[in-house]
Protein backbone atom coordinates (compact mmCIF):
# COMPACT_ATOMS: atom_id res chain seq x y z
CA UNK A 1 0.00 0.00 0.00
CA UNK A 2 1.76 3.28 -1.11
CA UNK A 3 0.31 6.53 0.39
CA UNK A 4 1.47 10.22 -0.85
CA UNK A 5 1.72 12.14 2.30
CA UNK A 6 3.42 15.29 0.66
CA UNK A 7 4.79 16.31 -2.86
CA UNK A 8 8.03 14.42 -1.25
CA UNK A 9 6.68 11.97 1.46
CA UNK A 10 5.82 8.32 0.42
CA UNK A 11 4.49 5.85 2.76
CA UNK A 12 5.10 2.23 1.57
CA UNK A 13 3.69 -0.54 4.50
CA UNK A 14 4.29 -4.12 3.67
CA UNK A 15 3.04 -6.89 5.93
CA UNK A 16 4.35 -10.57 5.80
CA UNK A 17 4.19 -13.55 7.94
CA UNK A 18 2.73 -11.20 10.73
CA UNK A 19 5.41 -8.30 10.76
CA UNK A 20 4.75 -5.45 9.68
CA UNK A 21 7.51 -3.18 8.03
CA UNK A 22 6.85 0.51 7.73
CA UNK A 23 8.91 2.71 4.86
CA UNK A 24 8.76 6.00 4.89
CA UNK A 25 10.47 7.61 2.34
CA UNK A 26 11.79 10.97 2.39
CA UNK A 27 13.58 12.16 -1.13
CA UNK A 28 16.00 14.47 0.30
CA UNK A 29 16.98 12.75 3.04
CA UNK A 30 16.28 8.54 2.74
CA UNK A 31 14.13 6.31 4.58
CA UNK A 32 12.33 5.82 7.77
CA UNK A 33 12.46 2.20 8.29
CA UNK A 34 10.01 0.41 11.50
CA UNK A 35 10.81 -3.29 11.95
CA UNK A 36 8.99 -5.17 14.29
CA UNK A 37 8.41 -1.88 16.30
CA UNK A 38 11.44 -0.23 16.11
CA UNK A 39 12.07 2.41 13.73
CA UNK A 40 15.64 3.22 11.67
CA UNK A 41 16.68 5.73 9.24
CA UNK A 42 18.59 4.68 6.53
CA UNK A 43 20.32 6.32 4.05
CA UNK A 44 22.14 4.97 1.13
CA UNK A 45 25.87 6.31 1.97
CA UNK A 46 25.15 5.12 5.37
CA UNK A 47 24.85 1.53 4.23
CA UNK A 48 28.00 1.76 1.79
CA UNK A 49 30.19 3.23 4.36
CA UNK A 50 28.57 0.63 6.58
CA UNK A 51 29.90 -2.00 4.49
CA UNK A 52 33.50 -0.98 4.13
CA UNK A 53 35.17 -2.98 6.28
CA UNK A 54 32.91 -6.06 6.72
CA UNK A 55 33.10 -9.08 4.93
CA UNK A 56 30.12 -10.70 3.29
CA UNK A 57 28.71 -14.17 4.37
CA UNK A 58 27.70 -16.38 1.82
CA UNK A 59 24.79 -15.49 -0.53
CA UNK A 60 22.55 -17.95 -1.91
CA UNK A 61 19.58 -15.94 -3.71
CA UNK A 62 19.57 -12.37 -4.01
CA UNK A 63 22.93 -10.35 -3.27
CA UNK A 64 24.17 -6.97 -3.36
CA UNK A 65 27.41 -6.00 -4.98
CA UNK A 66 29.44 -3.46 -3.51
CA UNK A 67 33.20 -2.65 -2.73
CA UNK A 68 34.03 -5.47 -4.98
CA UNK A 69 32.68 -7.97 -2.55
CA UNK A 70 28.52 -9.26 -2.32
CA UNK A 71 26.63 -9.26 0.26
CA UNK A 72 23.07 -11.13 1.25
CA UNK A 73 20.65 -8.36 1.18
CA UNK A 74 19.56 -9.43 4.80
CA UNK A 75 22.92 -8.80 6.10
CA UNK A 76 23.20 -5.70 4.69
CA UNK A 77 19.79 -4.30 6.70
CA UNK A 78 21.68 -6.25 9.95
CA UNK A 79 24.47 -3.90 9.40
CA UNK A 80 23.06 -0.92 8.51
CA UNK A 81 20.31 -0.98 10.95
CA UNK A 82 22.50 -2.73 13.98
CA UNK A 83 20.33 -5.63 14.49
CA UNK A 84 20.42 -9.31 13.99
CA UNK A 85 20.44 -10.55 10.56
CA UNK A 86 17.13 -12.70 12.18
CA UNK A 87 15.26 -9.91 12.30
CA UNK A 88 15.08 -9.22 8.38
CA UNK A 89 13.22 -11.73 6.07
CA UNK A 90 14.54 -11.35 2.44
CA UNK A 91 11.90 -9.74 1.09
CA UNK A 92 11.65 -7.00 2.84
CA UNK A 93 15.53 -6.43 2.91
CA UNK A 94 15.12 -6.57 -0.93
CA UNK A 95 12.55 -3.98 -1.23
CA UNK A 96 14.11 -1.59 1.11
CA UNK A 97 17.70 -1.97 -0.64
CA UNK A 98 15.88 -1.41 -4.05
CA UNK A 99 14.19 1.81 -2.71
CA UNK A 100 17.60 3.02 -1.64
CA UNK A 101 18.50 2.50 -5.44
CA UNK A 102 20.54 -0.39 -5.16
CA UNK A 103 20.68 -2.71 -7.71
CA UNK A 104 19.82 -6.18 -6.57
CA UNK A 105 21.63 -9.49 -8.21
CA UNK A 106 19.47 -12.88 -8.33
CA UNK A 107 21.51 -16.48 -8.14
CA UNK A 108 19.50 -19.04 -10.01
């Protein structure tokens, strides 16, 4: 469900498997994030600077290449949001990564 709050405020909400994960996005200034009742704000140079120095686990479906290195999408929201990578089911990480303008990579 995708709400226009203001000529720059989107609200996306997706529910799955009884979480609910709140985006709010704000074009100047990234995304308001709630997870399971806690809210982040997440920015795209945040989560590349987040990355630098961290080295990715093993991806299996859908990865995200940066630094030279690729990362599972779920342990890039871990990171960038400081939470267990438990906390993020792959679908969600995907869509949020993709509204930061990330491209996303697919392994068959």
């Amino acid at each position: 469900m995708t709400r226009v709050l203001t000529n720059r405020m989107i609200v996306v909400i997706i529910v799955t498997v009884n979480i609910i994960v709140m985006i709010m996005m704000n074009q100047t200034h990234g995304f308001q994030v709630t997870n399971r009742g806690r809210t982040f704000y997440l920015f795209r140079a945040k989560v590349e600077k987040g990355l630098l120095n961290v080295m990715p686990q093993r991806v299996t479906k859908y990865g995200l290449a940066l630094h030279g290195r690729e990362y599972p999408v779920r342990q890039v929201l871990a990171i960038a949001t400081g939470t267990p990578i438990i906390e993020w089911s792959t679908t969600n990480a995907y869509r949020i990564l993709q509204k930061l303008g990330f491209k996303i990579s697919v392994h068959g």
